[in-house]
PDB file of N, CA and C in Angstrom:
ATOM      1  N   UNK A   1      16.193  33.322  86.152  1.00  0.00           N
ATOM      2  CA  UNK A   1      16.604  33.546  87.530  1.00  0.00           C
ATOM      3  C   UNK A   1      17.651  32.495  87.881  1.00  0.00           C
ATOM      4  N   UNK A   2      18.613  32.891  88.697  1.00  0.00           N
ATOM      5  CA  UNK A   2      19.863  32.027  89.067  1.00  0.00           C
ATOM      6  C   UNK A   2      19.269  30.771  89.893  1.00  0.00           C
ATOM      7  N   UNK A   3      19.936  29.987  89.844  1.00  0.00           N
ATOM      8  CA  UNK A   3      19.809  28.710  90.895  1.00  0.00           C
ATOM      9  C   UNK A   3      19.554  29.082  92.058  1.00  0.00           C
ATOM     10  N   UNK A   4      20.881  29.960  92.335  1.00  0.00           N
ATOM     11  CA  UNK A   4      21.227  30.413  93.822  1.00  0.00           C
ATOM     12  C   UNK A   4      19.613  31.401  94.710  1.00  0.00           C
ATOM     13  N   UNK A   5      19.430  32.219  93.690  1.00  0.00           N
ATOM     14  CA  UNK A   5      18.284  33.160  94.055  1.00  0.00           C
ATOM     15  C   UNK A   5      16.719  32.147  94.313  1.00  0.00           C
ATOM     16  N   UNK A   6      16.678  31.378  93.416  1.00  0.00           N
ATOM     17  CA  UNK A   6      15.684  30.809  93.171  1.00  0.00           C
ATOM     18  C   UNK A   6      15.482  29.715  94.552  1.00  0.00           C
ATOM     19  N   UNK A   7      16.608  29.389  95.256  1.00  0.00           N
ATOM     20  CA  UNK A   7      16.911  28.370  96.731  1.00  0.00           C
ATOM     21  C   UNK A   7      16.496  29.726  97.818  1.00  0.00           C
ATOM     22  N   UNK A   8      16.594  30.847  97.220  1.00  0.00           N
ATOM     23  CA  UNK A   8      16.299  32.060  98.433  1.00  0.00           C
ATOM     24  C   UNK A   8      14.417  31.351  98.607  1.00  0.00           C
ATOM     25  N   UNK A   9      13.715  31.383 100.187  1.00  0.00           N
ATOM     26  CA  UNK A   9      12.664  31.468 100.286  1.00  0.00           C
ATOM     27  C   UNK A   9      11.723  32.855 100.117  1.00  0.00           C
ATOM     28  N   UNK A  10      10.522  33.122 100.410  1.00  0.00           N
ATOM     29  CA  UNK A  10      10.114  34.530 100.229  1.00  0.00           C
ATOM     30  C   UNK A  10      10.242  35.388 101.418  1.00  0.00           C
ATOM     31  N   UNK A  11      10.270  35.056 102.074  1.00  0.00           N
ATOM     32  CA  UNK A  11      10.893  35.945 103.601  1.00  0.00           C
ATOM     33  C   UNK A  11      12.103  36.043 103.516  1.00  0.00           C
ATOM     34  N   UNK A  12      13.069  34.906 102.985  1.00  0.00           N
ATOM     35  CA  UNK A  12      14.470  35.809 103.300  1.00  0.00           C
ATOM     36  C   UNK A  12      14.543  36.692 102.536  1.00  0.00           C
ATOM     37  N   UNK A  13      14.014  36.439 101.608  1.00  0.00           N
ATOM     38  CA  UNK A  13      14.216  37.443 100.158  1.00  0.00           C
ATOM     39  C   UNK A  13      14.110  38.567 100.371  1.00  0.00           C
ATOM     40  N   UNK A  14      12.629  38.679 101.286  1.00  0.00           N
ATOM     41  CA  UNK A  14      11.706  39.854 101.394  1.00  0.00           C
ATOM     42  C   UNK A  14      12.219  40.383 102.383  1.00  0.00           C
ATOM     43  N   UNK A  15      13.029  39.708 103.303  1.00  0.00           N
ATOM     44  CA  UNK A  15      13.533  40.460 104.899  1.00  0.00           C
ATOM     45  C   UNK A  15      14.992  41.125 104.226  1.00  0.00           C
ATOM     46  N   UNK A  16      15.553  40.265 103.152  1.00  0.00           N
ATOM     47  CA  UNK A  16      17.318  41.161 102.303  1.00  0.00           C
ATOM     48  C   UNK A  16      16.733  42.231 101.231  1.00  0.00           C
ATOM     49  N   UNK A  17      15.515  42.690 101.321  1.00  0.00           N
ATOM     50  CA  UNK A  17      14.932  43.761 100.314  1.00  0.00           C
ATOM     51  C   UNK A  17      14.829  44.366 101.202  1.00  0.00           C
ATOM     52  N   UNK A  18      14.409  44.702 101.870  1.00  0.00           N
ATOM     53  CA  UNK A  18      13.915  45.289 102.444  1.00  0.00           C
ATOM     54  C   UNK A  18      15.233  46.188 103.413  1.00  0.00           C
ATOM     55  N   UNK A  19      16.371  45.215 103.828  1.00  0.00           N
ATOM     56  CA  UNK A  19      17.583  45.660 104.318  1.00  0.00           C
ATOM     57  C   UNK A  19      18.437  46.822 102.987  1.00  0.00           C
ATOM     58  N   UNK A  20      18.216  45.808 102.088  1.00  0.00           N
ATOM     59  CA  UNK A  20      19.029  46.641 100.744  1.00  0.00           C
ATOM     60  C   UNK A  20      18.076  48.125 100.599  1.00  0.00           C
ATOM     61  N   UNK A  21      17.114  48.491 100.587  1.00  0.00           N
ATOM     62  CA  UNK A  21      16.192  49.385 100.674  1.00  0.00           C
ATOM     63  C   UNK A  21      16.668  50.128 102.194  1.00  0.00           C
ATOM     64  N   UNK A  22      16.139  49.767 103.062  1.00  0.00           N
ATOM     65  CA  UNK A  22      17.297  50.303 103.546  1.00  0.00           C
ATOM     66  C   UNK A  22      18.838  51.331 103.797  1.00  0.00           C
ATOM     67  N   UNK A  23      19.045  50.618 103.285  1.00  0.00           N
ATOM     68  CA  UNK A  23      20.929  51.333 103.319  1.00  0.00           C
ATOM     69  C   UNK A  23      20.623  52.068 102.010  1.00  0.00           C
ATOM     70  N   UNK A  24      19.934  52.069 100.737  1.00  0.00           N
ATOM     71  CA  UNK A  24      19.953  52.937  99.805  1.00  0.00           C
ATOM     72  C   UNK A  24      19.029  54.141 100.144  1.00  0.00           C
ATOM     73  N   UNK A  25      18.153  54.156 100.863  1.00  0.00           N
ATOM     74  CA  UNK A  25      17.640  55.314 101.423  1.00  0.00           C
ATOM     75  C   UNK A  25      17.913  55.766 102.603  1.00  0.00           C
ATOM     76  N   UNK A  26      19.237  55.266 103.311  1.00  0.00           N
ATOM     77  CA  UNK A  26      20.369  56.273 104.225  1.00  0.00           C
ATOM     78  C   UNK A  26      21.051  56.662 103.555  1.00  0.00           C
ATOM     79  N   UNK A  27      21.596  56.532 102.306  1.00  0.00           N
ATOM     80  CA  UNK A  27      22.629  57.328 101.302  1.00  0.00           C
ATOM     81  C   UNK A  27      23.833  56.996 102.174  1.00  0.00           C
ATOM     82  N   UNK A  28      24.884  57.952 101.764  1.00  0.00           N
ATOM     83  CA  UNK A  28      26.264  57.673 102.021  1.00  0.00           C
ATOM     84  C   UNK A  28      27.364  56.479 101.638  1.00  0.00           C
ATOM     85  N   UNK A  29      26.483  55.902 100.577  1.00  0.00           N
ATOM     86  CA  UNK A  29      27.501  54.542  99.857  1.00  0.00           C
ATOM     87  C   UNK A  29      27.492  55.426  98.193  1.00  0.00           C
ATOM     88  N   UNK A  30      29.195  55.176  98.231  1.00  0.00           N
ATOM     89  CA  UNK A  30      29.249  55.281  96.838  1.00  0.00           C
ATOM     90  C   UNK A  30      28.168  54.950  95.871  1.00  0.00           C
ATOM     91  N   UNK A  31      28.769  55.467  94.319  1.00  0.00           N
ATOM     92  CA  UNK A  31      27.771  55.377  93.357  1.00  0.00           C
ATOM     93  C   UNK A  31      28.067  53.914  92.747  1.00  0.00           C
ATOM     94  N   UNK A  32      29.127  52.999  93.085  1.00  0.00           N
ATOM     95  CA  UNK A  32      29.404  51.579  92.490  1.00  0.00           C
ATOM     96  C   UNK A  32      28.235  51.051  93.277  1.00  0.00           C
ATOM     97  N   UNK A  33      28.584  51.060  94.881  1.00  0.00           N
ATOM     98  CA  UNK A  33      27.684  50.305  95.870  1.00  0.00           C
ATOM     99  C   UNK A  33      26.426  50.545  95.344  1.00  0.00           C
ATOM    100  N   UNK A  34      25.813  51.744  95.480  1.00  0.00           N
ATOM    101  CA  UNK A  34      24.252  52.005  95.308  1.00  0.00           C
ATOM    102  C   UNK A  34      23.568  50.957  94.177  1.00  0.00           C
ATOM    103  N   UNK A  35      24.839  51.127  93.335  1.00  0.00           N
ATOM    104  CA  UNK A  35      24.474  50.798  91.750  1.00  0.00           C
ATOM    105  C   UNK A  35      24.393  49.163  91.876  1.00  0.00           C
ATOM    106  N   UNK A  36      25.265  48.459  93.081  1.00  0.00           N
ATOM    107  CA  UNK A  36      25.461  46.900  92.905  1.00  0.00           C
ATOM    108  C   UNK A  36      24.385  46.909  94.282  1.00  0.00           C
ATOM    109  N   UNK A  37      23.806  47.518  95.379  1.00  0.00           N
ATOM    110  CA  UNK A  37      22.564  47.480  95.748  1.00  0.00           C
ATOM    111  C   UNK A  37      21.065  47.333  95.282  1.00  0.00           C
ATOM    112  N   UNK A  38      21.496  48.419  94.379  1.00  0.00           N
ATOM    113  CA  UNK A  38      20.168  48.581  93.414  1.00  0.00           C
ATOM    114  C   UNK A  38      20.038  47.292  92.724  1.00  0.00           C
ATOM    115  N   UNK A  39      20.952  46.725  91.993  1.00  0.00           N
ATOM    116  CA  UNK A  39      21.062  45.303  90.990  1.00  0.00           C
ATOM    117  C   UNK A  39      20.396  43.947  92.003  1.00  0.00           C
ATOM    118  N   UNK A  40      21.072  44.249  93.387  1.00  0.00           N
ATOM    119  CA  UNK A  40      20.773  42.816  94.385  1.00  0.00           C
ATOM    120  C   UNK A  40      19.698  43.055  94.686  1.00  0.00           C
ATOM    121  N   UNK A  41      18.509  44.352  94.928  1.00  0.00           N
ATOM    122  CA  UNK A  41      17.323  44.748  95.144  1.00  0.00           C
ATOM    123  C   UNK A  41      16.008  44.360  94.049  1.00  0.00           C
ATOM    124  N   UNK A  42      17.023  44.251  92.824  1.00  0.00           N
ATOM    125  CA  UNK A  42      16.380  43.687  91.623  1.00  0.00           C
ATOM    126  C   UNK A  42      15.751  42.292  91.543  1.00  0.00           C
ATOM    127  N   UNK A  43      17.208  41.809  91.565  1.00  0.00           N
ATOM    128  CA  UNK A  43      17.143  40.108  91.864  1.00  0.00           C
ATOM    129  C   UNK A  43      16.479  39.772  92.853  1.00  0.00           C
ATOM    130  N   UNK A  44      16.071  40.290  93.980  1.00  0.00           N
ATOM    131  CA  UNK A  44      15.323  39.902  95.255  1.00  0.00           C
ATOM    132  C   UNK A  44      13.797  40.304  94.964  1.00  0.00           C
ATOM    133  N   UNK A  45      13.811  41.007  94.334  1.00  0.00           N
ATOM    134  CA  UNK A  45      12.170  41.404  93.961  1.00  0.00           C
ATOM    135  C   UNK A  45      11.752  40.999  92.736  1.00  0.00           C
ATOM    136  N   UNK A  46      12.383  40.164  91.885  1.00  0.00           N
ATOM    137  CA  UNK A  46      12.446  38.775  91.368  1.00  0.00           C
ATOM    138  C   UNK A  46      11.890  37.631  92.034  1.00  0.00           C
ATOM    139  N   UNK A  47      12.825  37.265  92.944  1.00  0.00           N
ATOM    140  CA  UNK A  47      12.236  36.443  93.562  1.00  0.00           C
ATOM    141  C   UNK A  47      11.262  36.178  94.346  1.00  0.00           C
ATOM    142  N   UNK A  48      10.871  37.727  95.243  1.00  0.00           N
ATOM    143  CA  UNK A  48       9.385  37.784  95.740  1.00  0.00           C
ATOM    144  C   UNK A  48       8.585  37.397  94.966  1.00  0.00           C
ATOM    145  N   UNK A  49       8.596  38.153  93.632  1.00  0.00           N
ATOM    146  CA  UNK A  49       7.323  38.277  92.300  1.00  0.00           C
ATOM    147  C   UNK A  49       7.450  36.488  92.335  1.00  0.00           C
ATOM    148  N   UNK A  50       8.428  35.947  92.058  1.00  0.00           N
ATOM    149  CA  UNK A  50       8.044  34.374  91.636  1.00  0.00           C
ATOM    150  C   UNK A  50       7.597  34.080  92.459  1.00  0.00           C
ATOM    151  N   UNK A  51       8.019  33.348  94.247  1.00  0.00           N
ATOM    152  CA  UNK A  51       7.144  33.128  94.606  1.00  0.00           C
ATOM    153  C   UNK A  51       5.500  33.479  95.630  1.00  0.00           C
ATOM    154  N   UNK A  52       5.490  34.996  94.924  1.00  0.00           N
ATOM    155  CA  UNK A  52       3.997  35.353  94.786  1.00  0.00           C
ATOM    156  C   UNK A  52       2.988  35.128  93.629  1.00  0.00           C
ATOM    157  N   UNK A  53       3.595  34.946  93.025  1.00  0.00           N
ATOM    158  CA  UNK A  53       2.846  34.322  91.465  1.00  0.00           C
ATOM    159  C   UNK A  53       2.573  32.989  91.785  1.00  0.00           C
ATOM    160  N   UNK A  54       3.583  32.188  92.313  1.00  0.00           N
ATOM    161  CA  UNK A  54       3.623  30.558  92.539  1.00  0.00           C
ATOM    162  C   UNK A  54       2.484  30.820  93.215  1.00  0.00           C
ATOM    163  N   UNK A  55       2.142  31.282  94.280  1.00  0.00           N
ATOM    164  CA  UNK A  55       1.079  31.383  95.394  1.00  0.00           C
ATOM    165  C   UNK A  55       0.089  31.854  94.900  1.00  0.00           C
ATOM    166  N   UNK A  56      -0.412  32.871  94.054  1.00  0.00           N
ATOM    167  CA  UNK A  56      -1.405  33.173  93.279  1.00  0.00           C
ATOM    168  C   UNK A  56      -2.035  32.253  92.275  1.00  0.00           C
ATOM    169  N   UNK A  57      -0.965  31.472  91.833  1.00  0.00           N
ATOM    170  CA  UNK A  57      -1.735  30.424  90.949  1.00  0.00           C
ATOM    171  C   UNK A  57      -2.014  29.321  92.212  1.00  0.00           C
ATOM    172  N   UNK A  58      -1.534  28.597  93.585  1.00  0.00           N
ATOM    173  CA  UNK A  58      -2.132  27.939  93.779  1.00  0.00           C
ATOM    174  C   UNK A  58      -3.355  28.086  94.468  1.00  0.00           C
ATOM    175  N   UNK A  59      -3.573  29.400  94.858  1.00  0.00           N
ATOM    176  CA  UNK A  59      -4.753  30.016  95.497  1.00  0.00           C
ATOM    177  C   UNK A  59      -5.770  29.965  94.385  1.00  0.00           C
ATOM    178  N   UNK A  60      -5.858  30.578  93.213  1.00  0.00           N
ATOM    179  CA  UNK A  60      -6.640  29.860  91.812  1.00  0.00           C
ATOM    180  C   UNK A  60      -6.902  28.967  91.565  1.00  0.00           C
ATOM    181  N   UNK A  61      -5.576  27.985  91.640  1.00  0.00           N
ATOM    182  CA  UNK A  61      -6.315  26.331  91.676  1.00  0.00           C
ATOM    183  C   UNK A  61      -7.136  25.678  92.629  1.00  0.00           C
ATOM    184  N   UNK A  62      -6.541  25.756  93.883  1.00  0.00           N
ATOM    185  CA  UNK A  62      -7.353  25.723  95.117  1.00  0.00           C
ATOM    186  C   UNK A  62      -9.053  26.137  94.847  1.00  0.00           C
ATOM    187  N   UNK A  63      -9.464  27.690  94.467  1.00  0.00           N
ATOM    188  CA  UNK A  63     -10.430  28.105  94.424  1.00  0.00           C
ATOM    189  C   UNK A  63     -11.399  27.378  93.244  1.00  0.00           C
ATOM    190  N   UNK A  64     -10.961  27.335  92.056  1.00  0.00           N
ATOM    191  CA  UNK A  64     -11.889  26.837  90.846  1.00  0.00           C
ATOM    192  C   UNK A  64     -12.079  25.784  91.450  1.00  0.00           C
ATOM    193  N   UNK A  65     -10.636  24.759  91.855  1.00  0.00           N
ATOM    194  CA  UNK A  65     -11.080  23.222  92.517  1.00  0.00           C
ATOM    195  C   UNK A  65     -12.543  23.093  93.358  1.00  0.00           C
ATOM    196  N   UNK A  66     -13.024  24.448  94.139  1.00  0.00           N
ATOM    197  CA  UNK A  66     -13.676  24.416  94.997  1.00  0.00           C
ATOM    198  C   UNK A  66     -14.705  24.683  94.656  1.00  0.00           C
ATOM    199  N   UNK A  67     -14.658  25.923  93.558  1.00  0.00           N
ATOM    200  CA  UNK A  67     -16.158  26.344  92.781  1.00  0.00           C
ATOM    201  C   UNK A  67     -16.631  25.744  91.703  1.00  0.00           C
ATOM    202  N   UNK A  68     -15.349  25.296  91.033  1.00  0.00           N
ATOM    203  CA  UNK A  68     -15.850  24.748  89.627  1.00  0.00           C
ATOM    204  C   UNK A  68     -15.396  23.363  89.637  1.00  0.00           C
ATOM    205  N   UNK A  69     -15.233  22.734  90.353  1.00  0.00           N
ATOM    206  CA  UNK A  69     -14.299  21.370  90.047  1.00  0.00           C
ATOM    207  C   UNK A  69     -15.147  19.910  89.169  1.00  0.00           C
ATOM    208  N   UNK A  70     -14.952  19.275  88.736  1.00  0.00           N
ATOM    209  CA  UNK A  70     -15.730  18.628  87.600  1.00  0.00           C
ATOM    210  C   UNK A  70     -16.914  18.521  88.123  1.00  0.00           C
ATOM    211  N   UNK A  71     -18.111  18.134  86.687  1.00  0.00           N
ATOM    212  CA  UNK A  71     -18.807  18.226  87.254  1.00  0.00           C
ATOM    213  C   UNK A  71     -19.541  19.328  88.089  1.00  0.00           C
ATOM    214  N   UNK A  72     -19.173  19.958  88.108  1.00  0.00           N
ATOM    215  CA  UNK A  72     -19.783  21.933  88.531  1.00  0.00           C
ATOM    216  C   UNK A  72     -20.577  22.355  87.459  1.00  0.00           C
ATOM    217  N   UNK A  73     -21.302  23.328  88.111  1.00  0.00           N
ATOM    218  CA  UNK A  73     -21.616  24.063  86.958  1.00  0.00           C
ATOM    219  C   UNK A  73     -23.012  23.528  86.455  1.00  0.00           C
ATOM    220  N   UNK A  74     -23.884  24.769  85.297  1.00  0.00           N
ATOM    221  CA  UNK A  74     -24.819  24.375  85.298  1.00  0.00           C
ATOM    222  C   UNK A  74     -24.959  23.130  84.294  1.00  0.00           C
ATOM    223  N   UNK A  75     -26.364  22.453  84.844  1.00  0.00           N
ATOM    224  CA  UNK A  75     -26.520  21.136  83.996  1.00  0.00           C
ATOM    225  C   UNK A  75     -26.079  19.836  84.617  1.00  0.00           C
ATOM    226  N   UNK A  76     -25.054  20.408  85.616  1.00  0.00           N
ATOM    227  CA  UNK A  76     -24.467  19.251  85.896  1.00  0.00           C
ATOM    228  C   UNK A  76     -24.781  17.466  86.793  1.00  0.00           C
ATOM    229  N   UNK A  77     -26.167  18.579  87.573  1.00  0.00           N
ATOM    230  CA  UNK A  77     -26.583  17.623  88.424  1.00  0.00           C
ATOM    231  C   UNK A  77     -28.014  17.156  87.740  1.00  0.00           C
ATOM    232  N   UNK A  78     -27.420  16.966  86.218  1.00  0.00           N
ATOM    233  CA  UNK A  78     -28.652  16.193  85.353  1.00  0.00           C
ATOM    234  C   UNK A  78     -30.125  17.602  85.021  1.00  0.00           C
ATOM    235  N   UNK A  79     -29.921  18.484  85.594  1.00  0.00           N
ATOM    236  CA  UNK A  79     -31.087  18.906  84.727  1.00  0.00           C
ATOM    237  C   UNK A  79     -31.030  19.724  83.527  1.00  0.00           C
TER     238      UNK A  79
END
């Protein structure tokens, strides 16, 4: 993923997908445009997926931290 995309946050990302989506399901743009829409729709749902993954793993860490964090688990409190 580019530098540039990767400085996008997940709302802008998700608010310029959602625009590009948009204008490709009003039609009436050439087949270059659609085609360099479709490509920037790509890259933006790129960048959602990363940082929803980023957020999925810290919601995982967060959680084990909470259920399993050292010391958890059976045995642990000596018996």
């Amino acid at each position: 993923m580019a530098e540039a995309e990767t400085a996008l946050g997940y709302e802008q990302a998700r608010d310029e997908l959602i625009e590009v989506v948009r204008k490709l399901e009003a039609g009436g743009t050439s087949l270059e445009d659609s085609l360099a829409l479709w490509e920037r729709g790509e890259e933006l749902a790129k960048v959602c997926r990363h940082w929803l993954e980023g957020a999925r793993a810290r919601l995982d860490s967060a959680l084990a931290a909470r259920d399993g964090g050292p010391g958890a688990g059976p045995g642990a409190d000596g018996e």
